[in-house]
PDB file of N, CA and C in Angstrom:
ATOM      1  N   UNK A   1      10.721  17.916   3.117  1.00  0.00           N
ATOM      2  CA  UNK A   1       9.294  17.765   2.913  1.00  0.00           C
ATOM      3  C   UNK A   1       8.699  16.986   4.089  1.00  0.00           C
ATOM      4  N   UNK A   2       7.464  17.275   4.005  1.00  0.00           N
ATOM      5  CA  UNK A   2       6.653  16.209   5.374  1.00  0.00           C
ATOM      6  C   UNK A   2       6.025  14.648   4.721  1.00  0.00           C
ATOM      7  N   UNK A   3       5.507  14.276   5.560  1.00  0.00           N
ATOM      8  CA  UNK A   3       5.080  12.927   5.485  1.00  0.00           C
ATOM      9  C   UNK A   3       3.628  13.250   5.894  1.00  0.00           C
ATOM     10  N   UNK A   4       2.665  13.204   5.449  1.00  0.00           N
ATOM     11  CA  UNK A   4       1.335  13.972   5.037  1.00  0.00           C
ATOM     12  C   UNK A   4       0.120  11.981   5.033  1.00  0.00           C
ATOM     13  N   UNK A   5       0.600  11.632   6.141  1.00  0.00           N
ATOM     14  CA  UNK A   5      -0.262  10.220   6.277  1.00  0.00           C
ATOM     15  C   UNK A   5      -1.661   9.830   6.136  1.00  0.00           C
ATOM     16  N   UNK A   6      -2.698  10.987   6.057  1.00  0.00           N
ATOM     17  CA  UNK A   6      -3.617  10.470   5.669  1.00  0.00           C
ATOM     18  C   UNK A   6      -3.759  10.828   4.092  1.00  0.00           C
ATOM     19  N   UNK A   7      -3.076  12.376   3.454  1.00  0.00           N
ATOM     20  CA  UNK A   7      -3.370  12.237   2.408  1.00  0.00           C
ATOM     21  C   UNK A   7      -2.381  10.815   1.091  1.00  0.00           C
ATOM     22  N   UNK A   8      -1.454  10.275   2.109  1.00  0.00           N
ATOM     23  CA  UNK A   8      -0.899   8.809   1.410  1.00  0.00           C
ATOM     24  C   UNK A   8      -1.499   7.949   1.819  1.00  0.00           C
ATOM     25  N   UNK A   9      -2.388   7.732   2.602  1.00  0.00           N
ATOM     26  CA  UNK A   9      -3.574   6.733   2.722  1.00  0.00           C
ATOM     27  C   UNK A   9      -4.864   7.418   1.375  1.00  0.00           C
ATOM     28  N   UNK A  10      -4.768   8.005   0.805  1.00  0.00           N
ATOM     29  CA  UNK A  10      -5.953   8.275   0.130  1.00  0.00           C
ATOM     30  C   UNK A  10      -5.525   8.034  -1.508  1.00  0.00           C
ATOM     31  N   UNK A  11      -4.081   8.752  -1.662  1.00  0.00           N
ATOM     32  CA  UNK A  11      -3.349   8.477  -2.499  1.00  0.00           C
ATOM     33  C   UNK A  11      -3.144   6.676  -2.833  1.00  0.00           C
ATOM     34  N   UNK A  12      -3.165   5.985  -1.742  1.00  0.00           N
ATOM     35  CA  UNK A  12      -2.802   4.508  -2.097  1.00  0.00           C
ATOM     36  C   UNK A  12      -4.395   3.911  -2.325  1.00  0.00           C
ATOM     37  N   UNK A  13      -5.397   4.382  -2.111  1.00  0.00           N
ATOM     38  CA  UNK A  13      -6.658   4.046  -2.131  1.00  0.00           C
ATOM     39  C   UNK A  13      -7.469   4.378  -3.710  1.00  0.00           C
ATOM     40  N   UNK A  14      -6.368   5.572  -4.332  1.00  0.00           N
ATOM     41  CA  UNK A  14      -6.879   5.957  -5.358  1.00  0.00           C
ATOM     42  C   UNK A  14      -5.950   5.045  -6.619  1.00  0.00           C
ATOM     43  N   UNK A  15      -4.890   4.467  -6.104  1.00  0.00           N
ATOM     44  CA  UNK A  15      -3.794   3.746  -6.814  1.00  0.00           C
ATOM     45  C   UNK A  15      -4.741   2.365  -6.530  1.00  0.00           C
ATOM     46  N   UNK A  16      -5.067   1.855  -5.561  1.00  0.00           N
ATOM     47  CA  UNK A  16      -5.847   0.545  -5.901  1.00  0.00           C
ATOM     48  C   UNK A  16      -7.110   0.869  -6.903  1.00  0.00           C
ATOM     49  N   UNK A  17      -7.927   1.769  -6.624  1.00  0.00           N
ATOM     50  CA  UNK A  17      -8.925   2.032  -7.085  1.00  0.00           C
ATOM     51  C   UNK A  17      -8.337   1.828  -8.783  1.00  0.00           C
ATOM     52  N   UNK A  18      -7.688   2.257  -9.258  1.00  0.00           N
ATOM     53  CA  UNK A  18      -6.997   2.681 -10.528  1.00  0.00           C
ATOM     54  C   UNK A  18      -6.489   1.074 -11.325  1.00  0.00           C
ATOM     55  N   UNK A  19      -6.075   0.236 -10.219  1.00  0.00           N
ATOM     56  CA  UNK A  19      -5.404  -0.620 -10.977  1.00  0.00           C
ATOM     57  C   UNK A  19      -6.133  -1.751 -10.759  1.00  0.00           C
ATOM     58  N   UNK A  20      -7.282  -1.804  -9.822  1.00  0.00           N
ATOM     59  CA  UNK A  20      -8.709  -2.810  -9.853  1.00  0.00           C
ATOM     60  C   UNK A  20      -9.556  -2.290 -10.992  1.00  0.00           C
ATOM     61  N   UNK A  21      -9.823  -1.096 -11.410  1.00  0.00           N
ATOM     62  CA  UNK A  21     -10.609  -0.738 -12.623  1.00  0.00           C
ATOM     63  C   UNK A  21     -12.191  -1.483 -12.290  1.00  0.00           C
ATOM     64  N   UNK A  22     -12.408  -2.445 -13.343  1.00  0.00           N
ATOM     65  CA  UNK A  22     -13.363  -3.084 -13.504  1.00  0.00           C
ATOM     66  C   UNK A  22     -13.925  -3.852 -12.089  1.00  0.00           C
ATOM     67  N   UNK A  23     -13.151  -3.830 -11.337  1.00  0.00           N
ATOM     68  CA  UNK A  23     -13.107  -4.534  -9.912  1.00  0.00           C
ATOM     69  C   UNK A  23     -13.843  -3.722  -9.052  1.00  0.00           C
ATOM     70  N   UNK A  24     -13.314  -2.811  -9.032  1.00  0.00           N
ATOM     71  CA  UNK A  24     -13.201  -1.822  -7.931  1.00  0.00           C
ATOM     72  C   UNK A  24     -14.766  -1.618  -6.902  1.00  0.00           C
ATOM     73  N   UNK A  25     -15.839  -1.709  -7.187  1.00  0.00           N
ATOM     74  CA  UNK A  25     -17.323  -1.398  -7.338  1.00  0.00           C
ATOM     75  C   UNK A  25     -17.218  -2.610  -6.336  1.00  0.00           C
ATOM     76  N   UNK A  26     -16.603  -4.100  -6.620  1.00  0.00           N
ATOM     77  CA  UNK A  26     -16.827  -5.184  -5.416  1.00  0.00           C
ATOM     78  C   UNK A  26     -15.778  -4.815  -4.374  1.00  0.00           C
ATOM     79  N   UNK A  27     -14.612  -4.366  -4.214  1.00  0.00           N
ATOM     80  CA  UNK A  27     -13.908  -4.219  -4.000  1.00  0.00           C
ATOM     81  C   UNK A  27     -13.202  -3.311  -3.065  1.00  0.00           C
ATOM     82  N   UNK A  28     -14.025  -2.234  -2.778  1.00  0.00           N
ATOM     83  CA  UNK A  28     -13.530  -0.959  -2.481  1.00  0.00           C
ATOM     84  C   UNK A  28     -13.610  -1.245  -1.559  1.00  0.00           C
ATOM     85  N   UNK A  29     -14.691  -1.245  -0.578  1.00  0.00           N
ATOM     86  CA  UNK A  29     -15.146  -1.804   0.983  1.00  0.00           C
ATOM     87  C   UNK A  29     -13.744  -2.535   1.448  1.00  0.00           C
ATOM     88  N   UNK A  30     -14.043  -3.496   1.164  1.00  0.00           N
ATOM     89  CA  UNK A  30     -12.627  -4.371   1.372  1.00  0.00           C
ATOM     90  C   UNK A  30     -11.380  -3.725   1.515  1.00  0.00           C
ATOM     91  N   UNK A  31     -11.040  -3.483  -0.060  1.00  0.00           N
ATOM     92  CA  UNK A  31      -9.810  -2.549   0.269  1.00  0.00           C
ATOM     93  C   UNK A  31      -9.516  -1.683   0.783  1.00  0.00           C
ATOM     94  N   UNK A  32     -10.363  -0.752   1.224  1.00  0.00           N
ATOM     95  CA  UNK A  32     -10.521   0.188   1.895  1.00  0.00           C
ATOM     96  C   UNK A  32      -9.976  -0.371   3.443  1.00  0.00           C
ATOM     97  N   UNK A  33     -10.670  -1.081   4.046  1.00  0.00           N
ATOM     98  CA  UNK A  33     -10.799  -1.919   5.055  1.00  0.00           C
ATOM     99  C   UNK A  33      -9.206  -2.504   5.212  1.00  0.00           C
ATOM    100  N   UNK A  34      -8.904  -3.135   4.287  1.00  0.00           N
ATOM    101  CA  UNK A  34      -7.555  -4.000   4.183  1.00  0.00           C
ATOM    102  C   UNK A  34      -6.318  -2.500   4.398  1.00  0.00           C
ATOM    103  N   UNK A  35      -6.386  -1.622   3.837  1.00  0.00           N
ATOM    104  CA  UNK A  35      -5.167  -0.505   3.734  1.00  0.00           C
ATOM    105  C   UNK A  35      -5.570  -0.474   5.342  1.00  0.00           C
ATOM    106  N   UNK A  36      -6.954  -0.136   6.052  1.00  0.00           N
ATOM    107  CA  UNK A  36      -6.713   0.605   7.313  1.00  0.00           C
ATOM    108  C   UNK A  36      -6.277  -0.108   8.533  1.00  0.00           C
ATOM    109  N   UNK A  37      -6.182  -1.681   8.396  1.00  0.00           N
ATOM    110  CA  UNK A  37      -5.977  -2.858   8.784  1.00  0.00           C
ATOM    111  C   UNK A  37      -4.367  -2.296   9.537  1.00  0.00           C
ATOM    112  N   UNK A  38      -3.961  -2.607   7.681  1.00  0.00           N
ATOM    113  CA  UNK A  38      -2.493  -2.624   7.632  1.00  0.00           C
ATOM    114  C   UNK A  38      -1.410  -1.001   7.513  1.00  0.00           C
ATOM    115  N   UNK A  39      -2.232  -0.051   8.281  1.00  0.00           N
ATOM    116  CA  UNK A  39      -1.738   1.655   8.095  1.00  0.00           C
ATOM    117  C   UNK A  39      -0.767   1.782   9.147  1.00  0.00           C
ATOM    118  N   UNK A  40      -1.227   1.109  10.122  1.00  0.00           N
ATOM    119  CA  UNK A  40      -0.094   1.108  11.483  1.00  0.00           C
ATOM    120  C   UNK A  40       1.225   0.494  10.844  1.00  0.00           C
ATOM    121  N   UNK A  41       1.787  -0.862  10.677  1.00  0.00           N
ATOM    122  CA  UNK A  41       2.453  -1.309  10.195  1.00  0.00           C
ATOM    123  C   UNK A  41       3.185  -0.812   9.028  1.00  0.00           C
ATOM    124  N   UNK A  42       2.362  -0.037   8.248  1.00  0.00           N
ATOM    125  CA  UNK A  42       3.346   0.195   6.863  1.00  0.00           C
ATOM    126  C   UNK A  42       3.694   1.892   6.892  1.00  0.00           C
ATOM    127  N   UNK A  43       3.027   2.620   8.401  1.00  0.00           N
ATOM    128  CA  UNK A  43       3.451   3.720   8.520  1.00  0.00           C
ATOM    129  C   UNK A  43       4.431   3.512   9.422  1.00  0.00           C
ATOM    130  N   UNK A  44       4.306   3.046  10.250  1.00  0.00           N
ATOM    131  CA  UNK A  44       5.904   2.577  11.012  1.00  0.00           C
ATOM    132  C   UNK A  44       6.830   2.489  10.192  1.00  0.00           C
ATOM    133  N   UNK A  45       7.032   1.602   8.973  1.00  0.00           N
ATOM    134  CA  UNK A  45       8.051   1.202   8.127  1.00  0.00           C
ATOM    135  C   UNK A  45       8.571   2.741   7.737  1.00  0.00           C
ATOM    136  N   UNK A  46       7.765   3.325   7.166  1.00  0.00           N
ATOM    137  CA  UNK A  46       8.029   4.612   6.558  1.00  0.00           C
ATOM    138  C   UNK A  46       8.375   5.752   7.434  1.00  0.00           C
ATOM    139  N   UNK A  47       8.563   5.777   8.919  1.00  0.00           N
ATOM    140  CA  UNK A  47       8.660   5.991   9.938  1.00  0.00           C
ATOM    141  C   UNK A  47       9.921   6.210  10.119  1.00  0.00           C
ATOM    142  N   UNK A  48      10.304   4.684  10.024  1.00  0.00           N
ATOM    143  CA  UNK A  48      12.085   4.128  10.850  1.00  0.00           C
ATOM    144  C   UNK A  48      12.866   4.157   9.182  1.00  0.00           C
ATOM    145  N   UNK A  49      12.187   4.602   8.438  1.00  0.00           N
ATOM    146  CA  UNK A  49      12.608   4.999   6.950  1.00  0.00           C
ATOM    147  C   UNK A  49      12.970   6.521   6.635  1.00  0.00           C
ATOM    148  N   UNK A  50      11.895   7.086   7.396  1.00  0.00           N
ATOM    149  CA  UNK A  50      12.447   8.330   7.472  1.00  0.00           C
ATOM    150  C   UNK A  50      13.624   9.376   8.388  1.00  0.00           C
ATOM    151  N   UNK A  51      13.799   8.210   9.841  1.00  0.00           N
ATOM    152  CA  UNK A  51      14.564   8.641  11.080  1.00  0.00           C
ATOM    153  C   UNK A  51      15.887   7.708  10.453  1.00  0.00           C
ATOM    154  N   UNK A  52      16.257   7.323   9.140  1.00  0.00           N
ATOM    155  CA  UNK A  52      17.774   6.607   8.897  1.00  0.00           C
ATOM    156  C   UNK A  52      17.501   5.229   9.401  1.00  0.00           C
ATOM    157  N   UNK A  53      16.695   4.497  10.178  1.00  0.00           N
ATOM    158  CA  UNK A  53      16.387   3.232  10.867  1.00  0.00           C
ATOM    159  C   UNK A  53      16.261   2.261  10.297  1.00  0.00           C
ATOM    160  N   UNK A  54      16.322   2.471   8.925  1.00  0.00           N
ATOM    161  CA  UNK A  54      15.943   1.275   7.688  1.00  0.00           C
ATOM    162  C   UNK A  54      16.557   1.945   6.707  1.00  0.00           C
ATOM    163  N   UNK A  55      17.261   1.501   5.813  1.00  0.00           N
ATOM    164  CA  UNK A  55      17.572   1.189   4.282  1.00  0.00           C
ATOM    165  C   UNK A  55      16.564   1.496   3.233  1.00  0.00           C
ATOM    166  N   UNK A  56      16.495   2.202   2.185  1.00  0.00           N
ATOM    167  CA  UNK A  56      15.784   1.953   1.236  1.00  0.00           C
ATOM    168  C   UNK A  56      15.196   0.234   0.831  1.00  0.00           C
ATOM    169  N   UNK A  57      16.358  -0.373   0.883  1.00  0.00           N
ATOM    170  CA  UNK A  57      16.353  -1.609   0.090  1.00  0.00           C
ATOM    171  C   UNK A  57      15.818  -2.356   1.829  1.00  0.00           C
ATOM    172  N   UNK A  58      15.989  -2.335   2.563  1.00  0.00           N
ATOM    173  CA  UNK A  58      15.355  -2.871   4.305  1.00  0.00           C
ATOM    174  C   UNK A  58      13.365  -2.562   4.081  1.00  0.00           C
ATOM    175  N   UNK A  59      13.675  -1.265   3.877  1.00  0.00           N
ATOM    176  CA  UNK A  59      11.589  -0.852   3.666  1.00  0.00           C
ATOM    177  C   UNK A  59      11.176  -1.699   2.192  1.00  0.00           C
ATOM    178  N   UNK A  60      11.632  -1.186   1.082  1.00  0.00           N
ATOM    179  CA  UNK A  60      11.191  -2.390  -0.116  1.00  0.00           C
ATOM    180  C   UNK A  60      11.012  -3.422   0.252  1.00  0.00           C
ATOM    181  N   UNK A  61      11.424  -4.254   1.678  1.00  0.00           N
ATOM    182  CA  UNK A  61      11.559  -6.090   1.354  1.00  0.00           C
ATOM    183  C   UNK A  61      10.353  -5.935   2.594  1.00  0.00           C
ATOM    184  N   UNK A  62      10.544  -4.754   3.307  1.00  0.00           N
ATOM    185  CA  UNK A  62       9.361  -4.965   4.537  1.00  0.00           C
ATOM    186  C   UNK A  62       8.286  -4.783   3.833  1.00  0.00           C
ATOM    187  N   UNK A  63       8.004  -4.275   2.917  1.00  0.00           N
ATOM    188  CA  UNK A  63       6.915  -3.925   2.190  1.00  0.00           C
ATOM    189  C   UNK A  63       6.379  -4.822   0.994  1.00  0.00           C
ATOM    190  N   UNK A  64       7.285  -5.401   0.726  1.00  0.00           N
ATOM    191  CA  UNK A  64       7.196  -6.603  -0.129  1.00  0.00           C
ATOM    192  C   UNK A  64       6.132  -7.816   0.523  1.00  0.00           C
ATOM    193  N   UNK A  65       6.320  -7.708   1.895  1.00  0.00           N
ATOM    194  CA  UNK A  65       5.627  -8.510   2.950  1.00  0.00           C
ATOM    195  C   UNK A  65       4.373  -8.319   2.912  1.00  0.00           C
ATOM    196  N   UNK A  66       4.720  -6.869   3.220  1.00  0.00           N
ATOM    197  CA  UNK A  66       3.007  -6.010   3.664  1.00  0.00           C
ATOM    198  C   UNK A  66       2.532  -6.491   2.157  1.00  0.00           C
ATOM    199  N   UNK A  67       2.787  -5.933   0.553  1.00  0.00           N
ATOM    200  CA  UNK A  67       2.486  -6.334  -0.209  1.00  0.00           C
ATOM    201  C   UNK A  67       1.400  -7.680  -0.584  1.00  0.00           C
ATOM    202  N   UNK A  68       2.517  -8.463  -0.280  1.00  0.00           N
ATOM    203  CA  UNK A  68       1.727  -9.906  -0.089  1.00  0.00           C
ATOM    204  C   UNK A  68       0.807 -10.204   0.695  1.00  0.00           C
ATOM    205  N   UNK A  69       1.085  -9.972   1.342  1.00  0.00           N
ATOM    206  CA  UNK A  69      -0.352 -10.052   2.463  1.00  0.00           C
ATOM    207  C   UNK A  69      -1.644  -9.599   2.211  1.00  0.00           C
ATOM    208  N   UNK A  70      -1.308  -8.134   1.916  1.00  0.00           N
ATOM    209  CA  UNK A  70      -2.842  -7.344   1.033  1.00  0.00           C
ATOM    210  C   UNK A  70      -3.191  -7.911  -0.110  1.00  0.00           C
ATOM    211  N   UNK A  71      -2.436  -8.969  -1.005  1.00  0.00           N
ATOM    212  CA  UNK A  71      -2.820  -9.281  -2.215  1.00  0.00           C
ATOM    213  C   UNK A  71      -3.344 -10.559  -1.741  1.00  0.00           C
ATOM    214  N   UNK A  72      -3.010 -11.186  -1.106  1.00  0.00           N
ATOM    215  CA  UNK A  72      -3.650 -12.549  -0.743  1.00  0.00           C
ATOM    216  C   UNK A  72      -5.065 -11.998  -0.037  1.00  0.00           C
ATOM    217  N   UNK A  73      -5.391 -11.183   0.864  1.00  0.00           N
ATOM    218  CA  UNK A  73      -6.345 -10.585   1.686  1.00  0.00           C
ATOM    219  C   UNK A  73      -6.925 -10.396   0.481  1.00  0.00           C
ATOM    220  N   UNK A  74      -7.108  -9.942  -0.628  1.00  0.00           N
ATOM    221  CA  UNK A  74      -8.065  -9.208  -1.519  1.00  0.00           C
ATOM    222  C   UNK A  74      -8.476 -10.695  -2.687  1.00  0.00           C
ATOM    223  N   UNK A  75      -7.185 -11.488  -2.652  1.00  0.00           N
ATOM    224  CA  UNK A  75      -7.880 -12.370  -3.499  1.00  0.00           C
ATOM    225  C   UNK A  75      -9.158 -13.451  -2.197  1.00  0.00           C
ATOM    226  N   UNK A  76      -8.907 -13.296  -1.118  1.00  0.00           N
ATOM    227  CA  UNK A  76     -10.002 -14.026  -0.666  1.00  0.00           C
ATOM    228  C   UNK A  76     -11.851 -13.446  -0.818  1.00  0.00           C
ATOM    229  N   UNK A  77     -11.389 -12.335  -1.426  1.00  0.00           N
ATOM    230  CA  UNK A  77     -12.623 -11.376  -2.032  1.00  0.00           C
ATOM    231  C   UNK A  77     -13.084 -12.848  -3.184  1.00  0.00           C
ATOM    232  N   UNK A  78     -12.521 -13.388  -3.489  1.00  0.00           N
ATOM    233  CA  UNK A  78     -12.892 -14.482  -4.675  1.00  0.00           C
ATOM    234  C   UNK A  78     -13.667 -13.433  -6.055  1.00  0.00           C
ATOM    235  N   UNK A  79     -13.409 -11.985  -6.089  1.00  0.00           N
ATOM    236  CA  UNK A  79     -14.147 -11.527  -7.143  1.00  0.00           C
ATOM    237  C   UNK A  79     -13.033 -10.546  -8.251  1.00  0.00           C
ATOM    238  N   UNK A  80     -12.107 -10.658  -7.387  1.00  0.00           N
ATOM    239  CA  UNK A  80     -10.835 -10.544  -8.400  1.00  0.00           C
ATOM    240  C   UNK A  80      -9.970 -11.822  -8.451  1.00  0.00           C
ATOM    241  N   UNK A  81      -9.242 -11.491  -9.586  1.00  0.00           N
ATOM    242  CA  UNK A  81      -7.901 -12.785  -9.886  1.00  0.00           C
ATOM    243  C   UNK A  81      -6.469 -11.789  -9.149  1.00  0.00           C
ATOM    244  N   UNK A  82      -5.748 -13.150  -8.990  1.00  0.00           N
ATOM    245  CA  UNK A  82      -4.810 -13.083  -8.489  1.00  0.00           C
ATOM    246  C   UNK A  82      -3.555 -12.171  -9.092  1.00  0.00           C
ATOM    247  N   UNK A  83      -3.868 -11.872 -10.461  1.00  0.00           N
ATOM    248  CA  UNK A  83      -2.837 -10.410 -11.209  1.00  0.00           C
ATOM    249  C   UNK A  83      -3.669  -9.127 -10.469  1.00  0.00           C
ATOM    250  N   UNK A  84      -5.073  -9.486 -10.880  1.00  0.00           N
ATOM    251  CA  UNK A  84      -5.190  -8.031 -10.162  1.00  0.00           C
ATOM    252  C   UNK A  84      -5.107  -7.661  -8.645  1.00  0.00           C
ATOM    253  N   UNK A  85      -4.977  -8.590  -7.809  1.00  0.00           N
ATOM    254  CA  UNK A  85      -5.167  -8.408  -6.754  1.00  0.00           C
ATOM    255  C   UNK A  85      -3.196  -7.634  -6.210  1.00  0.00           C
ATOM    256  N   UNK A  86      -2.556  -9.092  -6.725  1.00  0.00           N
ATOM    257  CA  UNK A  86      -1.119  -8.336  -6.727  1.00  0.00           C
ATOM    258  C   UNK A  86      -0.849  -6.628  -7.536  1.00  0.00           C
ATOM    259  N   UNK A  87      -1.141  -6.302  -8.568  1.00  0.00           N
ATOM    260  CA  UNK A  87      -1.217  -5.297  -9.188  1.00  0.00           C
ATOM    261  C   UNK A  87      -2.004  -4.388  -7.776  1.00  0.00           C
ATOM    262  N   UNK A  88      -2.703  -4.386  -7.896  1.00  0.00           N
ATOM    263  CA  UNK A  88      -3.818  -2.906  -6.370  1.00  0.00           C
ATOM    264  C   UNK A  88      -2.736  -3.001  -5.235  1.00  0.00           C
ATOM    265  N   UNK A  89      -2.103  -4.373  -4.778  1.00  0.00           N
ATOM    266  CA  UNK A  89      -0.956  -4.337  -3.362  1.00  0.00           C
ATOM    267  C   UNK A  89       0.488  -3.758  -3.820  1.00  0.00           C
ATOM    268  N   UNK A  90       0.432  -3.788  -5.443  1.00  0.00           N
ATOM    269  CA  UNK A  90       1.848  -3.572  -5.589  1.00  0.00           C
ATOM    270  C   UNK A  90       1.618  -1.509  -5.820  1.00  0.00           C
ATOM    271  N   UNK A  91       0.456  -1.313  -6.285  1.00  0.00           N
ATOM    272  CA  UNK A  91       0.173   0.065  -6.547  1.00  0.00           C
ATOM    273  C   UNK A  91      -0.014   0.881  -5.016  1.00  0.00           C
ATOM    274  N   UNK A  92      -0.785   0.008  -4.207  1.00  0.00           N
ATOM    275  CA  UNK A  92      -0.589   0.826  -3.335  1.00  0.00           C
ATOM    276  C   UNK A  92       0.590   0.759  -2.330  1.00  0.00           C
ATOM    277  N   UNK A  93       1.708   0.300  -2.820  1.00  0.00           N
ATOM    278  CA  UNK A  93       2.924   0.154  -2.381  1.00  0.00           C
ATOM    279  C   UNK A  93       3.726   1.263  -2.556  1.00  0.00           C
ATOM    280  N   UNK A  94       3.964   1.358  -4.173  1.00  0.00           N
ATOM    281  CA  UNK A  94       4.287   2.359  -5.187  1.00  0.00           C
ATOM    282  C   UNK A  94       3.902   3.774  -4.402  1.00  0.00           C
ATOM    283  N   UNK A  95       3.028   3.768  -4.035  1.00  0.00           N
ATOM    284  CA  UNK A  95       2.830   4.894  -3.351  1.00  0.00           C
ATOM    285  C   UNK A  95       3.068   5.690  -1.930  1.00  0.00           C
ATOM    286  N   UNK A  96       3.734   4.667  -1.195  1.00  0.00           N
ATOM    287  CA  UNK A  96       3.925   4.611   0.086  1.00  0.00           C
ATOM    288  C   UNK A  96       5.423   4.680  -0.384  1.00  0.00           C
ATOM    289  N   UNK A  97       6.274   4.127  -1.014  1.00  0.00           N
ATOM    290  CA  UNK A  97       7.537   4.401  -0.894  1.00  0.00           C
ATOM    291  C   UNK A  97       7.781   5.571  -1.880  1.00  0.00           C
ATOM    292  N   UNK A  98       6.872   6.032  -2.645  1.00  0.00           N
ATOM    293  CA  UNK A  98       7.431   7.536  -3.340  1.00  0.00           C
ATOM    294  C   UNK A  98       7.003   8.820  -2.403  1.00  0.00           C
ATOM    295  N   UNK A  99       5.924   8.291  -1.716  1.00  0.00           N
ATOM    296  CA  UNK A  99       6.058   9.612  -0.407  1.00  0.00           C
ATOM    297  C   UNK A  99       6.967   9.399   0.404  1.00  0.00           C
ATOM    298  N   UNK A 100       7.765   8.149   0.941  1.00  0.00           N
ATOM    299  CA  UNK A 100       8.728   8.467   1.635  1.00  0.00           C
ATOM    300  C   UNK A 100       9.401   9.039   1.018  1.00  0.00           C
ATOM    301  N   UNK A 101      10.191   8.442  -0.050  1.00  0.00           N
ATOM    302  CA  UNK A 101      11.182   9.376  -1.007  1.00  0.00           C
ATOM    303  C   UNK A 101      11.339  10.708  -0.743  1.00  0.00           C
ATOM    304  N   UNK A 102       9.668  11.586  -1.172  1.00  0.00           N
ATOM    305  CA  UNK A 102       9.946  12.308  -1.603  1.00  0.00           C
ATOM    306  C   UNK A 102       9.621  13.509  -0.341  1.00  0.00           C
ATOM    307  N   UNK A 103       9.363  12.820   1.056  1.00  0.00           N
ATOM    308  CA  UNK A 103       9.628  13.457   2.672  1.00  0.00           C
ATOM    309  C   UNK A 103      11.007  13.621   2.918  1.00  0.00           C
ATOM    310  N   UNK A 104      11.607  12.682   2.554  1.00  0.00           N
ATOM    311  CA  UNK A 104      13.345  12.408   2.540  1.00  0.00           C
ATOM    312  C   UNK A 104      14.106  13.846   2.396  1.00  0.00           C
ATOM    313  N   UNK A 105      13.585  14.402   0.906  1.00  0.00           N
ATOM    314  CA  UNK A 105      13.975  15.593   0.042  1.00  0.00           C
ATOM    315  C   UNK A 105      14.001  16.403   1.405  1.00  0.00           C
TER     316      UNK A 105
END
C-alpha cells in the first residue's frame, strides 16, 4: 500500500476534530496550525518507519514525543483542559501510526 500524506494529515485533523468535540469551534485554527507545524517531523518518522529505519516500538516512543508536545501546544490555547488536549495529540497519533501500518501491508 502507499503512504497517501496529505490525505493522513486530514485524517488526523478529523481525529482531533472528533475527540475535542465541544472544543473544536476554539480550537481548530490552532490545531490545524499545530499538525502543520509538526508534519515534517512526524512524516519523517513514518518515513524511516516505512524504509525498516525504525522499529515499530522506536516510531511509538518518537511519537510519544511529538504527542506531547502537541498536547502541551494546545493546552496553551487555555480553552481546553489538559485530558482533552492529550486525548486530540493522542488521536491524532492513532492515526499516523495506523497509516503506517497499513502502507507496510
Amino acid at each position: 500500500m502507499s503512504f497517501d500524506s496529505h490525505q493522513v494529515m486530514n485524517d488526523m485533523l478529523v481525529a482531533m476534530q472528533t475527540s475535542l468535540a465541544d472544543d473544536w469551534q476554539e480550537a481548530s485554527g490552532y490545531a490545524q496550525q499545530l499538525l502543520i507545524q509538526h508534519k515534517e517531523m512526524m512524516f519523517e518518522l513514518a518515513k524511516l518507519r516505512l524504509e525498516g529505519e525504525l522499529t515499530e516500538q522506536e516510531l511509538q516512543n518518537e511519537l510519544i514525543d511529538e504527542q506531547e508536545t502537541i498536547a502541551a501546544e494546545l493546552l496553551a490555547l487555555q480553552v481546553i483542559g489538559k485530558a482533552s488536549a492529550q486525548r486530540a495529540a493522542q488521536a491524532a497519533m492513532n492515526v499516523l501510526i495506523r497509516a503506517v501500518r497499513t502502507a507496510m501491508i
